[in-house]
Protein backbone atom coordinates (compact mmCIF):
# COMPACT_ATOMS: atom_id res chain seq x y z
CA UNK A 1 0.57 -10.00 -7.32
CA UNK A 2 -1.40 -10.90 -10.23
CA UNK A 3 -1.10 -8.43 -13.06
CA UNK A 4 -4.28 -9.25 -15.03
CA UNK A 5 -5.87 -8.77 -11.52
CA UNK A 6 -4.56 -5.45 -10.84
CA UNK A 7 -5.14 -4.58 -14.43
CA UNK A 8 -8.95 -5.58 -13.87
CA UNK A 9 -9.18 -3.60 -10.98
CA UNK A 10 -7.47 -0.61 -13.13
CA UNK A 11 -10.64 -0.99 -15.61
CA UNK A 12 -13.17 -1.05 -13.09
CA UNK A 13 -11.99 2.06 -11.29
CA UNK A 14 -11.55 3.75 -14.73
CA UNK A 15 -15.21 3.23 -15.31
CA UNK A 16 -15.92 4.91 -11.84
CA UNK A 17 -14.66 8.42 -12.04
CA UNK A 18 -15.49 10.73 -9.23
CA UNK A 19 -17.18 10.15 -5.93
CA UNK A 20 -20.83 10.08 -6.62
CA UNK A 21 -19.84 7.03 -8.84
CA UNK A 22 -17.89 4.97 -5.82
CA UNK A 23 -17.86 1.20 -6.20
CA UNK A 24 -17.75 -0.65 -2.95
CA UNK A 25 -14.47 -3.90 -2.38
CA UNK A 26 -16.67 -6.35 -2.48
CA UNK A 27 -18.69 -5.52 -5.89
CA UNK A 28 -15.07 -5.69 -7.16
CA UNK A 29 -14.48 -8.43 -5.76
CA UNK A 30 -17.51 -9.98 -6.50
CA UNK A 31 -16.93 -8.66 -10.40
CA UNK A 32 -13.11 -10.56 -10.35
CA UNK A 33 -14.13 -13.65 -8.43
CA UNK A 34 -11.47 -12.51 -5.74
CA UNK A 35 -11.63 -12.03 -2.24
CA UNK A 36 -12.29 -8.17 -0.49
CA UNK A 37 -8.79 -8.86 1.18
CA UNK A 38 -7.16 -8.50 -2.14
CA UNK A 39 -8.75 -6.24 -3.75
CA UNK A 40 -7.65 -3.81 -1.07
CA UNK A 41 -4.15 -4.79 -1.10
CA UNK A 42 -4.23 -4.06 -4.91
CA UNK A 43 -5.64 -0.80 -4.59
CA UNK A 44 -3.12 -0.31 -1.99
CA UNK A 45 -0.61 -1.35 -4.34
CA UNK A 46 -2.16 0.89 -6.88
CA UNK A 47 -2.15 3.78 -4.56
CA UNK A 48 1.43 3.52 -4.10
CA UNK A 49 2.08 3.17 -7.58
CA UNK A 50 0.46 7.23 -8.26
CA UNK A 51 -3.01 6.60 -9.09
CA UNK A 52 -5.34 8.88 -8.13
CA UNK A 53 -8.02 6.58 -6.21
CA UNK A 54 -9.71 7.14 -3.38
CA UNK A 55 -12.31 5.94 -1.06
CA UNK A 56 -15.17 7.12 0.57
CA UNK A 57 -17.04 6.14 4.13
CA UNK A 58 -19.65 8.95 2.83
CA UNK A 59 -22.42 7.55 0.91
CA UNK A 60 -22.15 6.27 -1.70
CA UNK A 61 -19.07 3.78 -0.08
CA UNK A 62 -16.11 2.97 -2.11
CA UNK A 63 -13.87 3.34 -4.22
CA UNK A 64 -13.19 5.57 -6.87
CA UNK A 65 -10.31 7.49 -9.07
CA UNK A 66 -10.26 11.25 -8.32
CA UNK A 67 -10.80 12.91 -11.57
CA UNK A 68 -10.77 16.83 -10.24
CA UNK A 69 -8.15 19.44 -7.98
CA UNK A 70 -11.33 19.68 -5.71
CA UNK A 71 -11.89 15.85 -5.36
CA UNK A 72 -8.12 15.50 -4.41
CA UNK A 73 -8.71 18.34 -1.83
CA UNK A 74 -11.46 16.94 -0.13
CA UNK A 75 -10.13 13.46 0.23
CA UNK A 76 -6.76 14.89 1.55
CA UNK A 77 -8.63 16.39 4.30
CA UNK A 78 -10.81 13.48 5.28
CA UNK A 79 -7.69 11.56 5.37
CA UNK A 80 -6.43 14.58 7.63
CA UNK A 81 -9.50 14.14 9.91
CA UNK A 82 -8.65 10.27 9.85
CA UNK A 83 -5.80 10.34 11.17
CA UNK A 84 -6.10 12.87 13.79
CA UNK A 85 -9.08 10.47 15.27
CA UNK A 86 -7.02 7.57 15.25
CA UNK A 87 -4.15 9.61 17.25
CA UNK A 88 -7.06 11.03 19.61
CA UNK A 89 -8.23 7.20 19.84
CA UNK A 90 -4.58 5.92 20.21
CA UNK A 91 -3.98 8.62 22.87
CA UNK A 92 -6.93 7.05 25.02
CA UNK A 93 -6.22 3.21 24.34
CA UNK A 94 -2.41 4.50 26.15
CA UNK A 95 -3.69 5.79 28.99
CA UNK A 96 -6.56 3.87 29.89
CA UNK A 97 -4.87 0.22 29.11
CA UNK A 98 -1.81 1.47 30.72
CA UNK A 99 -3.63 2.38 34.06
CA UNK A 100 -5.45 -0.91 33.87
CA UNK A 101 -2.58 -2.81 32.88
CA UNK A 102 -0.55 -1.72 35.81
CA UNK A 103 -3.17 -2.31 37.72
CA UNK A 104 -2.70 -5.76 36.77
CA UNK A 105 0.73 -6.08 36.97
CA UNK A 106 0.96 -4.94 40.36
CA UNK A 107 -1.57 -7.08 41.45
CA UNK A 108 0.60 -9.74 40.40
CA UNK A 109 3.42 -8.80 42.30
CA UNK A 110 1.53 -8.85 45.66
């Protein structure tokens, strides 16, 4: 990974503290002459590292470092909500594809 990169990204997310100032990937990428692809994987990194950012699929979209208890809070719990959809989701991609799946299979041993 590119240090001055990640360090870029570290300055850009500095300057946008708190939700309501949320910078979308791709104006960071744009900014860094990168690609979106990266930038996410180096605020993945960054993430993983113990810096407080966050992102948002609430207008504004984006990214942004969590500067307050309440801000953490929030985003916790949309995460929370996240992932409980995606088991919901995951839960109905099983079933269904495994009925039609089957159905295929045994079709094929006919």
């Amino acid at each position: 990974m590119n240090d001055n990169l990640q360090e870029s990204v570290i300055r850009i997310l500095s300057g946008h503290q708190g939700h309501a100032k949320a910078i979308k990937g791709s104006e960071i990428a744009r900014l860094l002459n990168t690609d979106y692809r990266q930038v996410r994987q180096i605020i993945r990194d960054l993430i993983d590292e113990g810096y407080p950012i966050a992102s948002s699929v609430q207008k504004p979209f984006g990214y942004f470092m969590i500067n307050n208890p309440e801000e953490a809070r929030e985003y916790r719990e949309s995460l929370r909500s996240r992932i409980i959809k995606l088991c919901i989701r995951l839960r109905g991609f099983k079933q269904g594809a495994g009925r039609k799946l089957d159905m295929v299979t045994q079709g094929k041993l006919i």
